[in-house]
Protein backbone atom coordinates (compact mmCIF):
# COMPACT_ATOMS: atom_id res chain seq x y z
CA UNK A 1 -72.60 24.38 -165.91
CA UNK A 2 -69.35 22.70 -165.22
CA UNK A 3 -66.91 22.65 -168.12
CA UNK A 4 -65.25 19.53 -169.76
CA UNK A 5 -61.99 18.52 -167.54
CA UNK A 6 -58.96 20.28 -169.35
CA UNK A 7 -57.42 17.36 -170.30
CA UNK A 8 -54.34 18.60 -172.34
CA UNK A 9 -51.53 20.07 -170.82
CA UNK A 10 -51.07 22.76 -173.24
CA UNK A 11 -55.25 23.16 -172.00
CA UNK A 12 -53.71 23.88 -168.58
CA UNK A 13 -50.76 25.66 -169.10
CA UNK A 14 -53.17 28.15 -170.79
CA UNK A 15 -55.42 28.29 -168.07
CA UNK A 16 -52.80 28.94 -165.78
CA UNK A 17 -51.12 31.97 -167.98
CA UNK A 18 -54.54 33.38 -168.08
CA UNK A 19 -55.44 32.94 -164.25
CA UNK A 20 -52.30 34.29 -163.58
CA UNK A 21 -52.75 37.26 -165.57
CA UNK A 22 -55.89 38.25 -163.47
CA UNK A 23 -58.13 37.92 -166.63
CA UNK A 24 -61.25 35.64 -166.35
CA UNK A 25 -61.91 32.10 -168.44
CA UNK A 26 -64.23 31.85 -170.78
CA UNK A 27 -65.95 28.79 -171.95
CA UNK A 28 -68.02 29.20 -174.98
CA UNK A 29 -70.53 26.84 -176.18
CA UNK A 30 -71.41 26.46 -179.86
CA UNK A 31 -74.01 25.27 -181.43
CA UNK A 32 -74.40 24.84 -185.01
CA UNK A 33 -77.64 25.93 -186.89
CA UNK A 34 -78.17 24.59 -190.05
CA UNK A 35 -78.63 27.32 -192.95
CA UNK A 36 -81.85 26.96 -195.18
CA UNK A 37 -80.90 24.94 -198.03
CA UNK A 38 -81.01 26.32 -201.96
CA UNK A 39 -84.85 24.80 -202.11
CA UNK A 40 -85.66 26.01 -198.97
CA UNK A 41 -84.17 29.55 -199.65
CA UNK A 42 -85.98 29.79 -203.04
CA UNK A 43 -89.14 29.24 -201.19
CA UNK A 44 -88.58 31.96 -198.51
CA UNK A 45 -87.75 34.41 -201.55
CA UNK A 46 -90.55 33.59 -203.90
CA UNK A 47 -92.93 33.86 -200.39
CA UNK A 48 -91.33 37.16 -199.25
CA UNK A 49 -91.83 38.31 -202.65
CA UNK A 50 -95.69 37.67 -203.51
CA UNK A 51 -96.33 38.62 -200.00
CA UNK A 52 -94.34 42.43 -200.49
CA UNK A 53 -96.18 42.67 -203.62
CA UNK A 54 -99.53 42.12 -202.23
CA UNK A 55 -98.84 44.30 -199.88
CA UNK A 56 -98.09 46.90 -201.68
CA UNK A 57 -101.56 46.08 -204.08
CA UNK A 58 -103.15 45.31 -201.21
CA UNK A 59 -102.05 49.47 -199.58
CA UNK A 60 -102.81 50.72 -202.64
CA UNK A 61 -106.75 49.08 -202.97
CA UNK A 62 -106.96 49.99 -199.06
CA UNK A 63 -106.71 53.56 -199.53
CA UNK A 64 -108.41 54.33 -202.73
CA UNK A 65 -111.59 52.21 -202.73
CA UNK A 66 -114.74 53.37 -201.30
CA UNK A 67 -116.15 49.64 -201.12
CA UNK A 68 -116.22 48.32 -197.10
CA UNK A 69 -115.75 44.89 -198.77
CA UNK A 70 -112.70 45.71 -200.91
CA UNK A 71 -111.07 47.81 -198.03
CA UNK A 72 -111.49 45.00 -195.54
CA UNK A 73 -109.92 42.28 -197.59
CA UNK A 74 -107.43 44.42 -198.16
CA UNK A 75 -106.71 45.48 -194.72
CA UNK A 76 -106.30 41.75 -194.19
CA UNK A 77 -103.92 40.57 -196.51
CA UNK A 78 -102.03 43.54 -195.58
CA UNK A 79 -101.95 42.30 -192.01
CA UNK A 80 -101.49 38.67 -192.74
CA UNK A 81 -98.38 39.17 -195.32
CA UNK A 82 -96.98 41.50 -192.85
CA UNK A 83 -97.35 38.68 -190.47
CA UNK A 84 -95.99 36.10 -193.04
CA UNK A 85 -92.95 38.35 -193.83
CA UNK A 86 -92.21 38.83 -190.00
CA UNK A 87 -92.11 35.04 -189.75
CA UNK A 88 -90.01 34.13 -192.86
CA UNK A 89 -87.50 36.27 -191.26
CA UNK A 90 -87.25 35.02 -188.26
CA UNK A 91 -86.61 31.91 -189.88
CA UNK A 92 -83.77 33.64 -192.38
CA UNK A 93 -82.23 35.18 -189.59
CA UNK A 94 -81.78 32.58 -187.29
CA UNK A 95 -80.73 30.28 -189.94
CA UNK A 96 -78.46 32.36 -190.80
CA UNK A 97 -79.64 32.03 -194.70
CA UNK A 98 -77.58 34.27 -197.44
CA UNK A 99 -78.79 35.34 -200.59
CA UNK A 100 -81.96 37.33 -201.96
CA UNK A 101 -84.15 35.73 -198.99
CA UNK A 102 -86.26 38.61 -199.39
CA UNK A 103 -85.89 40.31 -203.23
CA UNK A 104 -89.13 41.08 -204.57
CA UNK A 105 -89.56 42.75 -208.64
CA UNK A 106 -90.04 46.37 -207.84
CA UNK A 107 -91.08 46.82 -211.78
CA UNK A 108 -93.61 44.38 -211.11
CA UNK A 109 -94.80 46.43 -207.86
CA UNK A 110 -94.73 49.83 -209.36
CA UNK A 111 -96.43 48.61 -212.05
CA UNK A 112 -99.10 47.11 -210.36
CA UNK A 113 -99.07 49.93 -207.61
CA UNK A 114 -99.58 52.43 -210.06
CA UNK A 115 -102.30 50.76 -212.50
CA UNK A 116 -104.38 50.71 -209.23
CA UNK A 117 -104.03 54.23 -208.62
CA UNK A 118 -105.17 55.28 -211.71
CA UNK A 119 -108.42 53.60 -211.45
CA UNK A 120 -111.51 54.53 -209.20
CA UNK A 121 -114.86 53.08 -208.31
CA UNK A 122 -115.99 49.82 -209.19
CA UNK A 123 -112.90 49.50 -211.87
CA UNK A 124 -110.13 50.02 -208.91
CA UNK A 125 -112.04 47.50 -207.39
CA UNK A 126 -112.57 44.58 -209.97
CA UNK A 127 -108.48 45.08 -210.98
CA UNK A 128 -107.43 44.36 -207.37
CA UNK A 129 -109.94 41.44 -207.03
CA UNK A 130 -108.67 40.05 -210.32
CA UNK A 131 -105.10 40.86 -208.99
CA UNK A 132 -105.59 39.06 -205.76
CA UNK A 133 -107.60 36.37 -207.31
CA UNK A 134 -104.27 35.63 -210.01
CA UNK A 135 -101.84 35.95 -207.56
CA UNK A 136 -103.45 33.80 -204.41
CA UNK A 137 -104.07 31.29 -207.33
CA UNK A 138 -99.93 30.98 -208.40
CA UNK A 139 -98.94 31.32 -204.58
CA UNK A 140 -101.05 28.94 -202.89
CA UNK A 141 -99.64 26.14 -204.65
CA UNK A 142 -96.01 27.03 -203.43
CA UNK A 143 -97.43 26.62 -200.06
CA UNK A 144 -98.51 23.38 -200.91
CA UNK A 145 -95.28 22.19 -201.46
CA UNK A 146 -93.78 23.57 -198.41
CA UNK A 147 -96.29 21.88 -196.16
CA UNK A 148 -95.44 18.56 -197.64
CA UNK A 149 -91.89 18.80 -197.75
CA UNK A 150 -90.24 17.53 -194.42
CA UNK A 151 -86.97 19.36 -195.13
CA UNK A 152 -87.60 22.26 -192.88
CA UNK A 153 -90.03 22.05 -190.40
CA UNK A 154 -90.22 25.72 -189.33
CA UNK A 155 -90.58 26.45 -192.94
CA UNK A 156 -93.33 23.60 -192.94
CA UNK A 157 -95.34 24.86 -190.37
CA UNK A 158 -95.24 28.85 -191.34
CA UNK A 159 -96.56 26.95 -195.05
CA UNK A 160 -99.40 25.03 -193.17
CA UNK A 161 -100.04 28.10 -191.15
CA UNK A 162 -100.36 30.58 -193.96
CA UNK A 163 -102.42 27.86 -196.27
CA UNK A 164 -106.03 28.51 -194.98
CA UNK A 165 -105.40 32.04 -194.66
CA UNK A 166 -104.17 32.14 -198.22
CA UNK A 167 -107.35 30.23 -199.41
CA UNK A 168 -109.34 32.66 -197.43
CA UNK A 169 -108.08 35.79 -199.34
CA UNK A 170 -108.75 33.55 -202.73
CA UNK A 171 -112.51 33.18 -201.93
CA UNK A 172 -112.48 36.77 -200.41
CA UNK A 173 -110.73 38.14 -203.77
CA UNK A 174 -112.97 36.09 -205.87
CA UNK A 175 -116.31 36.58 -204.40
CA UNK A 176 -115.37 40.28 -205.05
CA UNK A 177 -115.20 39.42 -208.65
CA UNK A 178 -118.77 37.17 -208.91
CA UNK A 179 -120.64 40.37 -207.36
């Protein structure tokens, strides 16, 4: 890459001071990254958020049910909000976005966590069904809204991405419940 002609004379004299002082130039080239903006932040946070807590439900179902069908949904929406997460911050990070990208209600969590782990059998399984089944049903519309909005179109595609997997775990969660 050649760089741009030093046109200045206080350019050259610099140059020159520096050359002479055996020290090397260096010509940086910036580019500038847009950060998310406050919509597009509140999105990532609200995402990273269900997705930690249904993790966490999701870990909890995973290694106390006995039912094949409950432990493989769960094993997949652990894998597929791990996934999610891992995207959303590549996204934060390289868009350099500040704030509570990724704040999630531990009291909500815990709480959650813990009912689960007090129940057994077909009970543990019906209250993470039901859990899955409430929270696919507030999330999925979130990722709606991404997917339409042309703001970012990282953020758009991770949405459109995550959208049939989303509706997957929803009929997964709620067939659990019909049975």
């Amino acid at each position: 890459m050649n760089p741009a002609p030093l046109r200045t004379p206080v350019a050259r004299t610099l140059l020159g001071l520096c050359l002479g002082a055996g020290c090397a130039p260096v010509f940086a080239v910036t580019t500038h990254t847009p950060t998310l903006s406050r919509d597009e932040q509140a999105f990532v946070a609200k995402a990273t958020a269900d997705d930690s807590m249904q993790i966490a439900v999701a870990q909890a179902a995973w290694e106390r049910s006995s039912s094949p069908q409950v432990r493989a949904l769960a094993r997949r929406i652990i894998d597929d909000h791990n996934a999610l997460n891992a995207k959303f911050t590549k996204v934060s990070v390289a868009r350099k976005a500040h704030g509570s990208a990724h704040g999630v209600s531990n009291r909500q969590v815990t709480e959650d966590t813990l009912h689960l782990r007090k129940l057994q059998g077909p009970a543990l399984d019906q209250a993470f069904a039901r859990m899955m089944v409430e929270e696919h049903r507030r999330i999925i519309p979130l990722y709606e809204r991404a997917a339409d909005d042309p703001g970012n179109r990282q953020l758009q595609q991770i949405a459109r991405d995550a959208l049939p997997l989303l509706r997957q775990h929803l009929q997964g969660a709620q067939a659990l419940l019909d049975r």
